[in-house]
Protein backbone atom coordinates (compact mmCIF):
# COMPACT_ATOMS: atom_id res chain seq x y z
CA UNK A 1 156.04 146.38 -14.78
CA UNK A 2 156.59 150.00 -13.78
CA UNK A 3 156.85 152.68 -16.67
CA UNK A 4 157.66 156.21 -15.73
CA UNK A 5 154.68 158.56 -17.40
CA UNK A 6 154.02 162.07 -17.73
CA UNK A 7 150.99 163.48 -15.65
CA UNK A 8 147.85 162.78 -17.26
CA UNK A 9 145.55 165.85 -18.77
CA UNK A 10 142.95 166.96 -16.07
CA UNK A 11 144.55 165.19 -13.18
CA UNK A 12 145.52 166.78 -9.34
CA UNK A 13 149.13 167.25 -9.52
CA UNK A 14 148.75 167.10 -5.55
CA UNK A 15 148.00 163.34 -6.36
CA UNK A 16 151.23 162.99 -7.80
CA UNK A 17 153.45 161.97 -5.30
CA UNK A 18 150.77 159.32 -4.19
CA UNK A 19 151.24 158.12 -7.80
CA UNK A 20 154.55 158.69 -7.77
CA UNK A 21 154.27 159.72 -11.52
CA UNK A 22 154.06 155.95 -12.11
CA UNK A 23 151.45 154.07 -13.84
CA UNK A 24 151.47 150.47 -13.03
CA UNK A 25 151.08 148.88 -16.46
CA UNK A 26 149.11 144.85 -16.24
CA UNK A 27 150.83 143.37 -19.68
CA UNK A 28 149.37 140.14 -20.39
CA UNK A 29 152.54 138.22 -21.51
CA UNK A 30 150.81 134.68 -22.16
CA UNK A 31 152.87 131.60 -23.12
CA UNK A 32 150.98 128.78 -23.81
CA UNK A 33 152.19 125.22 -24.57
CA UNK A 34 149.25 123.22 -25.92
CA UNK A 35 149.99 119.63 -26.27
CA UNK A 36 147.78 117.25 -26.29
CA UNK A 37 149.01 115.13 -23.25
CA UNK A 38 147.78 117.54 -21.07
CA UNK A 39 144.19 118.08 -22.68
CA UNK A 40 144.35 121.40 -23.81
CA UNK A 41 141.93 121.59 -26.64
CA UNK A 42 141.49 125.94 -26.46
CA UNK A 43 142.69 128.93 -25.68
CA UNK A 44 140.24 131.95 -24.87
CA UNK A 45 140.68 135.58 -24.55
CA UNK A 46 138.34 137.70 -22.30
CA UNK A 47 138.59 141.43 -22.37
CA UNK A 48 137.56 142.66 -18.98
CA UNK A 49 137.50 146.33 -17.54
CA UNK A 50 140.54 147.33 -15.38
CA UNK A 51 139.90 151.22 -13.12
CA UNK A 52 142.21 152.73 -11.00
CA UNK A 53 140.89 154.49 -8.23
CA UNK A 54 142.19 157.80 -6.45
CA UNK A 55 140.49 160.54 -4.49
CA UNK A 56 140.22 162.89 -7.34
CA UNK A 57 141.66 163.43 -10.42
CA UNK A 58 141.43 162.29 -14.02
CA UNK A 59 142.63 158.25 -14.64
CA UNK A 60 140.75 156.96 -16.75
CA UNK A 61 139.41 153.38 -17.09
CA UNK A 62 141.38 151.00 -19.51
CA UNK A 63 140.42 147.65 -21.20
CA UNK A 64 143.06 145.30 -20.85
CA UNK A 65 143.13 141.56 -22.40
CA UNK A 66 143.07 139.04 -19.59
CA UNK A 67 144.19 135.82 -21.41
CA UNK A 68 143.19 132.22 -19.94
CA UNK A 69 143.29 128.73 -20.44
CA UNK A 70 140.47 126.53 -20.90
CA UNK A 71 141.52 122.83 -20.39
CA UNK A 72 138.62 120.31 -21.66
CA UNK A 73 137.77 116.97 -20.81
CA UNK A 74 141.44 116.82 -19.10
CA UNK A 75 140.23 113.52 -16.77
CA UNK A 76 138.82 112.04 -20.01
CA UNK A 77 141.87 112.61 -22.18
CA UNK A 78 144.33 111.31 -19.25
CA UNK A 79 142.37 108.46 -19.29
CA UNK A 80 142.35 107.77 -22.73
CA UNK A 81 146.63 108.68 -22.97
CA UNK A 82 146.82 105.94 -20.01
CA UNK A 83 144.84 103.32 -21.86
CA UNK A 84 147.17 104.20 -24.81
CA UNK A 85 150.13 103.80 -22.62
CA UNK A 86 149.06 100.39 -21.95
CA UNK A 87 148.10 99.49 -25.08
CA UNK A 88 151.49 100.77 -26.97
CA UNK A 89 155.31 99.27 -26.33
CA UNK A 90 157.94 101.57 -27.93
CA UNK A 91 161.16 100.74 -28.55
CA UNK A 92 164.48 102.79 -30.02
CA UNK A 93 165.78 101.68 -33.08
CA UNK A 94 169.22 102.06 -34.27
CA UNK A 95 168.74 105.25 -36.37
CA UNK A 96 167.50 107.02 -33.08
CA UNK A 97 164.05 107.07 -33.84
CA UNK A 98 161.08 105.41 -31.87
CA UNK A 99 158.72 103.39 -33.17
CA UNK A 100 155.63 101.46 -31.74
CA UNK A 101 156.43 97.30 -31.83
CA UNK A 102 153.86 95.48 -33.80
CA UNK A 103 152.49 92.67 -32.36
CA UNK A 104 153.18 88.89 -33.47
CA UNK A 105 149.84 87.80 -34.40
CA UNK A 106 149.14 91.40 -36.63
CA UNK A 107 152.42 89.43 -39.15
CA UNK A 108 151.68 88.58 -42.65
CA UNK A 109 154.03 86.33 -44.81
CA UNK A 110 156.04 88.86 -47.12
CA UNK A 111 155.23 91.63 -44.43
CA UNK A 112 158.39 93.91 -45.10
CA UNK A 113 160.33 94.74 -41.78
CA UNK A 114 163.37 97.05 -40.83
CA UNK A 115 165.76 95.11 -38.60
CA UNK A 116 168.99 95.42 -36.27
CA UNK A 117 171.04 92.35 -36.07
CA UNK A 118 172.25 90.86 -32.66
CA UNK A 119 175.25 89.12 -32.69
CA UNK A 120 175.38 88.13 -29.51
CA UNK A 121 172.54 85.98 -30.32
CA UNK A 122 174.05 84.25 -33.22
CA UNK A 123 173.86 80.27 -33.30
CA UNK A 124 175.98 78.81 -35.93
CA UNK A 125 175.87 75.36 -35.19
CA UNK A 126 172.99 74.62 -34.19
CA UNK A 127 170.68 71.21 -34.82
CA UNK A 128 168.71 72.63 -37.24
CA UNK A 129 171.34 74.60 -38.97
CA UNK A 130 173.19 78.38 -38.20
CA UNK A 131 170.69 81.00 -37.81
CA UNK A 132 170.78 84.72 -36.76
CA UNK A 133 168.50 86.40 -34.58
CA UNK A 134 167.27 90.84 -35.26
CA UNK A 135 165.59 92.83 -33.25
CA UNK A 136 162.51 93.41 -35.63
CA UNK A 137 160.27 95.58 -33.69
CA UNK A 138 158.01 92.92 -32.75
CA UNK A 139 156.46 92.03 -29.31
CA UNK A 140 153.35 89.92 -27.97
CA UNK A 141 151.28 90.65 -24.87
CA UNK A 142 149.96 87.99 -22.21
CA UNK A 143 146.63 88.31 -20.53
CA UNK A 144 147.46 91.41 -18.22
CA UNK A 145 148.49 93.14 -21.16
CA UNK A 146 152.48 92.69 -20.63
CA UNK A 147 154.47 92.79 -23.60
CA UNK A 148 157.26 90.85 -24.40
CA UNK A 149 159.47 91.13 -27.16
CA UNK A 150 159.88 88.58 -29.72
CA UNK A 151 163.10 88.29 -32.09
CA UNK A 152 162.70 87.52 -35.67
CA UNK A 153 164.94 84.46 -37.10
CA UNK A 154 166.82 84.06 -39.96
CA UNK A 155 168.01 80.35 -41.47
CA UNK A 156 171.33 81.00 -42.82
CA UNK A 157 171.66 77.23 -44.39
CA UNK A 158 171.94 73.77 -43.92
CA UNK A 159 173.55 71.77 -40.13
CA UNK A 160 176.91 71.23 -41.25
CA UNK A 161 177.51 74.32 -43.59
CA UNK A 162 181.15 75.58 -43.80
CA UNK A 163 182.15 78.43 -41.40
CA UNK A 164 183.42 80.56 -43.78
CA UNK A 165 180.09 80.46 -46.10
CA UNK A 166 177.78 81.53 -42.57
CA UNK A 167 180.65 84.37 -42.66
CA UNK A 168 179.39 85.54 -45.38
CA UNK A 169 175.80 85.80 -45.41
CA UNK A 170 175.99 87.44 -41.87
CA UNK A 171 178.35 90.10 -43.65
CA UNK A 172 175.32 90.72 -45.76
CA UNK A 173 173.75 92.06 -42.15
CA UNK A 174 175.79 94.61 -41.16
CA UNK A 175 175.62 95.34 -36.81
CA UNK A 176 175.33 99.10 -37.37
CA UNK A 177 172.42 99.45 -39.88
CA UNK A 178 168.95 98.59 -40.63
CA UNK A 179 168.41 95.66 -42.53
CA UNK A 180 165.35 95.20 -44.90
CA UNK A 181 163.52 91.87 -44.25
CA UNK A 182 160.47 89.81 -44.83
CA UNK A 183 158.48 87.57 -42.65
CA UNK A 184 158.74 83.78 -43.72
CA UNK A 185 157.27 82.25 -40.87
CA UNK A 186 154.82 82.98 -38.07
CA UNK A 187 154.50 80.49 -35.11
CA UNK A 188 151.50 82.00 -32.69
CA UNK A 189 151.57 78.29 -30.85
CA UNK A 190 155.25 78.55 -29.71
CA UNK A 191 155.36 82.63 -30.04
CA UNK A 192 158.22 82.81 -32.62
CA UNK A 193 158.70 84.10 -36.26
CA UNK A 194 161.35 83.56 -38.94
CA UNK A 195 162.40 85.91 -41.55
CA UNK A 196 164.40 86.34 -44.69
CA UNK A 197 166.30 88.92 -46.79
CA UNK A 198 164.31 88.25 -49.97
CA UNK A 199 160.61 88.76 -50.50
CA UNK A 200 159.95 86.05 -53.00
CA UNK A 201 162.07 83.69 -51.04
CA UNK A 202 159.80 84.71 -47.75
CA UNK A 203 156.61 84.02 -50.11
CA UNK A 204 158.04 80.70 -51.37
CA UNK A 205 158.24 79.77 -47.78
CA UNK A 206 155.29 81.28 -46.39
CA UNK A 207 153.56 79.14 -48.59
CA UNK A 208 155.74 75.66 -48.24
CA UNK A 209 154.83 75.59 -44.55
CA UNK A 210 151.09 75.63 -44.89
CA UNK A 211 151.30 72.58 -47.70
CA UNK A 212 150.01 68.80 -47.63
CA UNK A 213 152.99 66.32 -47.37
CA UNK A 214 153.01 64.43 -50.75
CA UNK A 215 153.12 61.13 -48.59
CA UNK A 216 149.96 62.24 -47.56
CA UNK A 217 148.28 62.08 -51.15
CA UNK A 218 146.58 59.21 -52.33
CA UNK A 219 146.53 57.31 -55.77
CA UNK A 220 143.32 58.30 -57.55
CA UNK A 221 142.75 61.48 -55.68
CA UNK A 222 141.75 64.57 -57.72
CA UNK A 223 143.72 67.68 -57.21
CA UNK A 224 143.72 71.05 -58.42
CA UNK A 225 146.93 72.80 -59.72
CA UNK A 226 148.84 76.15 -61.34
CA UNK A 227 151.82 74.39 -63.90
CA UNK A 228 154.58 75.91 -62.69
CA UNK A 229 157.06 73.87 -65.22
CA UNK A 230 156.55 72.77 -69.25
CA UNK A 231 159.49 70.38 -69.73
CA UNK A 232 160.13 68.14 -73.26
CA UNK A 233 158.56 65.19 -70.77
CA UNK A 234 155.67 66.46 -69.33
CA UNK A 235 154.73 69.17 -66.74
CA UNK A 236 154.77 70.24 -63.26
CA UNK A 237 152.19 71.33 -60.98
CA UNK A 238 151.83 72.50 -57.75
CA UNK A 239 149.08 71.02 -56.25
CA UNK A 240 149.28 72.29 -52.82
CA UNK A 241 151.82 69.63 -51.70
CA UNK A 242 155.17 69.96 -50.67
CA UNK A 243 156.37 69.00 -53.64
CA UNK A 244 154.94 69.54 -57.32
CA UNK A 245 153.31 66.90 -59.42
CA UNK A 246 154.35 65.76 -62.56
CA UNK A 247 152.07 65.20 -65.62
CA UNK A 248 153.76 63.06 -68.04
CA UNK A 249 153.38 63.88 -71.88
CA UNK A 250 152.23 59.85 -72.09
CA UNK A 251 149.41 60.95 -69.98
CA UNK A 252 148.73 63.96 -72.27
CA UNK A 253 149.02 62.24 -75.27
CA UNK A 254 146.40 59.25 -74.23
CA UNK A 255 143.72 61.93 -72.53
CA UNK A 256 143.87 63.85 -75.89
CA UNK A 257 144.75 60.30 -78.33
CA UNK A 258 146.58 62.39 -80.31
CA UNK A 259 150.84 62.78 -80.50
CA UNK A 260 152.03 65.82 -78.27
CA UNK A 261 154.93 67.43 -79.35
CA UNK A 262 156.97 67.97 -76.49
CA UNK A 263 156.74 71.64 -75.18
CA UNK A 264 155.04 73.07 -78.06
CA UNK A 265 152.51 70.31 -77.63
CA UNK A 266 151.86 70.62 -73.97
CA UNK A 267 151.35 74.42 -74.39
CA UNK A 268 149.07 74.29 -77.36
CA UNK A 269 146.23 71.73 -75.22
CA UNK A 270 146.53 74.44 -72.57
CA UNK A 271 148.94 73.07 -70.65
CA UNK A 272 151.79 76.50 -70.65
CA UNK A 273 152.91 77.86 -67.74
């Protein structure tokens, strides 16, 4: 950049048509993007000297900022972004924004999840009842590292249900939005996970699927239990099996030979909810 100056003090005027009464001016204009992608960990300033010279007269020598870049450990960052690369799976939800996809076996029953609903995918009458299928963020990888994605599920009733009651619980998922839900299920062995719109129901579930079938139980066995129901006849208790057990207040009564009155009773040998 060229700036027209007036002759400097003690200089040859004879000089200045070699000049050309110009001064050539070095600005350092610097504009430096420093992302992390490309490894830039610094910037650095050196000041170094900067002389003009001429056969005689007067310019004097000027310090000028020099700016430069210092990239560090560029190789070893790209290295590490391209393990990353291959590591992560993003994915573009409905609201625009990107977001990494968890994988299937990081789920937890009750996990909370934001979901898009794909209708396309709907099957209302299937064996096992209608169910809906969202895009929940979630993948799984094979042994190369190659993700997949996997759709959550949600059971929207019973095999025979009317049409116009499915109707309505998918209207409770609306196409455009992000739905809240919560993982019910989690199937590593088939690579598949169900979901539902309620929390406790997802808990209630989660925990159903991992239970002894009562068939399996056998008279005389000793169980452990949480009461989970004081009736006038007795009490419930889940003991782990897919269905709870009931203690009858006859059984009370004879353990503790003494007369149980009904709720009251059962709560006051310990026996509340």
């Amino acid at each position: 950049i060229h700036e027209m100056t007036p002759p400097m003090m003690g200089a040859d005027r004879s000089m200045m048509p070699v000049l050309q009464r110009r001064r050539s001016l070095l600005l350092p204009l610097a504009l430096c993007l420093v992302t992390e992608s490309w490894g830039f960990q610094h910037v650095s300033t050196h000041f170094q000297s900067l002389s003009l010279s001429v056969p005689s007269g007067g310019i004097r020598r000027q310090s000028l900022p020099i700016i430069t870049m210092t990239a560090v450990d560029t190789e070893e960052n790209a290295a590490k972004q391209q393990n990353a690369s291959s590591e992560s799976c993003y994915y573009r939800r409905i609201d625009g924004s990107w977001r990494p996809r968890k994988e299937l076996n990081s789920l937890s029953i009750g996990e909370r999840l934001f979901a898009t609903r794909l209708p396309a995918s709907d099957i209302l009458d299937g064996k096992t009842g209608p169910k809906a299928f969202l895009e929940c963020g979630i993948g799984k990888r094979n042994k190369k590292g190659k993700w997949s994605i996997v759709n959550g599920m949600v059971r929207l009733g019973r095999r025979g249900m009317k049409k116009s009651v499915v109707r309505k619980k998918l209207n409770k998922m609306p196409k455009d939005d992000l739905i809240e839900v919560y993982v019910s299920k989690v199937n590593l062995d088939e690579g598949r996970f169900e979901v539902c719109l309620n929390r406790n129901e997802a808990l209630d579930k989660g925990l159903s699927e991992g239970k002894t079938p009562a068939s399996n139980l056998k008279e005389g066995e000793e169980l452990t239990g949480i009461v989970k129901g004081v009736k006038p006849y007795g009490v419930f208790v889940d003991v782990n099996a897919n269905r709870n057990g009931l203690i009858h207040i006859s059984k009370v009564a004879k353990r503790y030979d003494s007369y149980i009155a009904k709720e009251d009773g059962l709560k006051r040998v310990g026996l509340g909810r």
